[in-house]
Every structure is written in structure tokens, then in C-alpha cells.
Protein backbone atom coordinates (compact mmCIF):
# COMPACT_ATOMS: atom_id res chain seq x y z
CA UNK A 1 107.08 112.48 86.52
CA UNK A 2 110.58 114.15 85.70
CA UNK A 3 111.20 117.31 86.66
CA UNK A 4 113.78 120.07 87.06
CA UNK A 5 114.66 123.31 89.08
CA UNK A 6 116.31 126.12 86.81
CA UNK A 7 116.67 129.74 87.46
CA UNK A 8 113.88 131.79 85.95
CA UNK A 9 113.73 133.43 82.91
CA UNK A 10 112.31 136.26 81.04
CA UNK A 11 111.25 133.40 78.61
CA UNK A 12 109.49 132.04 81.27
CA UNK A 13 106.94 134.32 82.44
CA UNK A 14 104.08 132.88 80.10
CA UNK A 15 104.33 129.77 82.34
CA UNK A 16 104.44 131.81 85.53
CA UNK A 17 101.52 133.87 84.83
CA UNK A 18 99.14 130.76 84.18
CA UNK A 19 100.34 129.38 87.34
CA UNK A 20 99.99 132.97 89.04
CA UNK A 21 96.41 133.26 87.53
CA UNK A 22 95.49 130.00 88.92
CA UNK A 23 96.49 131.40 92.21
CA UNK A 24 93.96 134.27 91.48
CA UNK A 25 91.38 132.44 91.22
CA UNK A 26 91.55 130.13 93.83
CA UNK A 27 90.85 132.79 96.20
CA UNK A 28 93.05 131.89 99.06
CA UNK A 29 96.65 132.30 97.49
CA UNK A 30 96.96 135.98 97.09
CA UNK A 31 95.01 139.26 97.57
CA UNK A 32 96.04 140.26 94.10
CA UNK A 33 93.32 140.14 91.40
CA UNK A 34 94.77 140.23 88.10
CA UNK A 35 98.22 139.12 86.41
CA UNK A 36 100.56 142.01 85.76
CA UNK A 37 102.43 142.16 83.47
CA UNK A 38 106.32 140.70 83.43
CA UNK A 39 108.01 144.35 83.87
CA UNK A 40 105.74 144.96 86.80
CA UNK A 41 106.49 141.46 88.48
CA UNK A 42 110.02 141.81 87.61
CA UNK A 43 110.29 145.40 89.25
CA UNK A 44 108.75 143.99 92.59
CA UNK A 45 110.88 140.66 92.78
CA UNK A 46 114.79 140.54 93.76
CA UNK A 47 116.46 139.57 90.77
CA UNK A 48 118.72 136.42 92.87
CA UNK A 49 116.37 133.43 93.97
CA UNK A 50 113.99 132.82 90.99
CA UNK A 51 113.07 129.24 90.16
CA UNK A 52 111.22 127.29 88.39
CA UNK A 53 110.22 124.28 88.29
CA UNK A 54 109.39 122.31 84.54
CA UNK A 55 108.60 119.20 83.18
CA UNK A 56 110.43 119.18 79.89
CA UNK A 57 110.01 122.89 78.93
CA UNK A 58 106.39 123.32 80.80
CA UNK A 59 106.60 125.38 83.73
CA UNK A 60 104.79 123.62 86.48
CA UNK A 61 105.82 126.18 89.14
CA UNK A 62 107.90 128.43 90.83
CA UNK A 63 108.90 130.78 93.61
CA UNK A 64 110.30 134.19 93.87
CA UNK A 65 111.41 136.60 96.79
CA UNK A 66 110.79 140.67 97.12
CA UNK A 67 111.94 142.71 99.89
CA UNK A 68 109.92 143.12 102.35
CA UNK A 69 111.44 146.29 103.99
CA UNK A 70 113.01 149.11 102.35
CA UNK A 71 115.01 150.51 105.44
CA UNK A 72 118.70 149.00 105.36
CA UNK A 73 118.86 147.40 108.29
CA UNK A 74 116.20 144.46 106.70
CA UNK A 75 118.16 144.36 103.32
CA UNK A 76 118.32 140.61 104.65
CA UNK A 77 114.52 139.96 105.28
CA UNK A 78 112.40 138.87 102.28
CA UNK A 79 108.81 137.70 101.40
CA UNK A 80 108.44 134.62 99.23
CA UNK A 81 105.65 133.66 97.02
CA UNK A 82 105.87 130.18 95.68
CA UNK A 83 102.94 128.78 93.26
CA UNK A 84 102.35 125.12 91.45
CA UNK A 85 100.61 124.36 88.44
CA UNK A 86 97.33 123.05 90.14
CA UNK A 87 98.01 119.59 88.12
CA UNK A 88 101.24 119.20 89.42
CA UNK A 89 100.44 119.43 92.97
CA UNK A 90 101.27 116.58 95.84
CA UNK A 91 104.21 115.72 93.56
CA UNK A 92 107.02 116.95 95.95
CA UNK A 93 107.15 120.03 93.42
CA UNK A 94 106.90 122.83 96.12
CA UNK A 95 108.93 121.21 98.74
CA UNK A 96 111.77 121.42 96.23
CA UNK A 97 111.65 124.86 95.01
CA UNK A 98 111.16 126.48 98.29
CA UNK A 99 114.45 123.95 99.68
CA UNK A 100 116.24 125.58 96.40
CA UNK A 101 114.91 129.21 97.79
CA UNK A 102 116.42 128.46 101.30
CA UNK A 103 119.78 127.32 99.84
CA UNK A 104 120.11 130.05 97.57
CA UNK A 105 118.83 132.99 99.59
CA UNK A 106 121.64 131.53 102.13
CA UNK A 107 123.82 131.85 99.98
CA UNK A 108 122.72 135.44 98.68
CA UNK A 109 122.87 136.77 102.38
CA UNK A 110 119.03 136.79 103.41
CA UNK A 111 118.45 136.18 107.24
CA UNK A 112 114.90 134.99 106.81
CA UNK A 113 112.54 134.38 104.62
CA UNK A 114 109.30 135.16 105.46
CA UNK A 115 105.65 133.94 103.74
CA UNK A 116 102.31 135.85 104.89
CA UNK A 117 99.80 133.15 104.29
CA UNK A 118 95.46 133.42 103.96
CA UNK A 119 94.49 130.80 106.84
CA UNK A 120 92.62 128.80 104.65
CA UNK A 121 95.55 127.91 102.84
CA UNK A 122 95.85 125.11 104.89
CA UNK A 123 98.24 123.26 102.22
CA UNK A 124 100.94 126.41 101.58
CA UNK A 125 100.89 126.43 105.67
CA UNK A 126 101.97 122.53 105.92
CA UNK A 127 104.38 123.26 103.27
CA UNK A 128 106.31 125.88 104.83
CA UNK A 129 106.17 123.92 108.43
CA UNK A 130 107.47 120.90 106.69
CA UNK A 131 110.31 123.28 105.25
CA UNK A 132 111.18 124.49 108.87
CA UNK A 133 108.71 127.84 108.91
CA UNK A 134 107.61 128.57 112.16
CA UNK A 135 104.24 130.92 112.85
CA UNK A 136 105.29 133.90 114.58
CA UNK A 137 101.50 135.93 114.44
CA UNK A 138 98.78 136.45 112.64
CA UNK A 139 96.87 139.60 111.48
CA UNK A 140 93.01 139.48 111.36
CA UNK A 141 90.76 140.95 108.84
CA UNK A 142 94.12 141.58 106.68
CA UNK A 143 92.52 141.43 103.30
CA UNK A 144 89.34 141.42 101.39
CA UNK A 145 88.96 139.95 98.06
CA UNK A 146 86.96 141.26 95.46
CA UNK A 147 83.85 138.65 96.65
CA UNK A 148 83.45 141.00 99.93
CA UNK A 149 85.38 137.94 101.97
CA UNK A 150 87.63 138.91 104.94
CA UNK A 151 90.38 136.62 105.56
CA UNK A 152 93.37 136.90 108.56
CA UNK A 153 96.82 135.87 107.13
CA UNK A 154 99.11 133.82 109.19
CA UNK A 155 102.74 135.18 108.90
CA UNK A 156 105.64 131.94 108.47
CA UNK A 157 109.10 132.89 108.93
CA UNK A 158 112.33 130.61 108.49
CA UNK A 159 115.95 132.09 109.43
CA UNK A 160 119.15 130.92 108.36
CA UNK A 161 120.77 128.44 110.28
CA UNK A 162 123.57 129.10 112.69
């Protein structure tokens, strides 16, 4: 399989919403339970540090950053949400993007990215330790999904290298 990492597009987003949506549903990816629409993603995601990932011109994932404070003085700290196409997974797909997204956001002047993570996403957790994340806490009971389930989120966080 051939792949390869360009900046995200408005042209994109049909692609990023399947992949979001498949998110959804698993249950364990996000708290969110519906889509939105591209002017409501758009307006809560920094416009720097959007990638995707295709095969040809199918978008088999991506990853995205929003700020996760709005006080000045964490201008530099940002949440990341990173999703792959569920047939594209185990492909080295995600360890790319988010290696792009720590390049970049260097680059950009972020001081750490940080990823808040539903413990049973075992696989997103591996991911971001491979990528040099580090657990710094956890926070119990942090969401319920529209089933009734509970679930703590484990918060990753990677700073920039000095």
C-alpha cells in the first residue's frame, strides 16, 4: 500500500467525516455523537497542523490540533485528535501522521501536544507511547456515552524537545 501525507483541505472533509463517524461508533474514540458539520470542525481546529493521510485521492486518515486553553499563557498547548480509516489500520498510517503533527506543531511553536484518551483505547494509547507520549493522569468517570457507559480517560502529553 502507497500512501501520502498532505495538508488538509476543505475538499477533504467528506473523507474526514467517514473516518470521524467511524470513530463514533466505535464507542471508545470520542465522547462526541454525531459528525458536525465542516464549518463547525473547522471553527474548533487550529488552522496549522492538518493532515491527511490518502491512498491515491481516498482519505484513509488524519489528525488535527485545537487549543486546549484559551488563556495566553497556553497559546503553546494543544489537544490532538488523530483517526484512521478502520481498513487502513496496522499499516504504519497513524504513526506517520502524528510524527508529521510533532514536526509541524514544532515548527508552528506548540510546547506540547497533548491527547485525552478513553482507557479502552488500548491501541490510540500504544500509539502515542510509541510516538514519545508519556501518561501524566487520568480522570475517572470523565464521560458517558449515549449507551449509559462511564469511561475514565487517560491524558498523553508529548513536549518539544530541548
Amino acid at each position: 500500500m502507497t500512501y501520502h501525507i498532505t495538508e488538509m483541505k476543505e475538499t477533504d472533509w467528506l473523507g474526514v467525516a467517514d473516518i470521524y463517524k467511524q470513530g463514533i461508533d466505535t464507542k471508545i474514540s470520542t465522547f462526541q455523537t454525531e459528525v458536525p458539520t465542516y464549518k463547525v470542525w473547522d471553527e474548533g481546529h487550529i488552522q496549522s497542523c492538518r493532515f491527511v493521510a490518502k491512498e491515491e485521492d481516498k482519505v484513509v486518515g488524519f489528525v488535527a490540533i485545537s487549543q486546549s486553553f484559551e488563556r495566553y499563557v497556553y497559546r503553546g498547548v494543544v489537544e490532538l485528535s488523530i483517526y484512521i480509516h478502520k481498513d487502513y489500520k496496522g499499516k504504519g498510517i497513524a504513526s506517520a501522521l502524528l510524527e508529521k503533527l510533532i514536526m509541524e506543531s514544532e515548527k508552528e511553536g506548540f510546547w506540547t501536544l497533548e491527547s485525552l484518551i478513553i482507557r479502552e483505547n488500548e491501541a490510540s494509547i500504544a500509539l502515542h507511547k510509541k510516538c514519545g507520549f508519556r501518561e501524566v493522569g487520568y480522570r475517572e468517570r470523565f464521560g458517558q456515552m449515549d449507551n449509559g457507559k462511564w469511561h475514565d480517560v487517560v491524558i498523553m502529553e508529548r513536549r518539544i524537545a530541548n
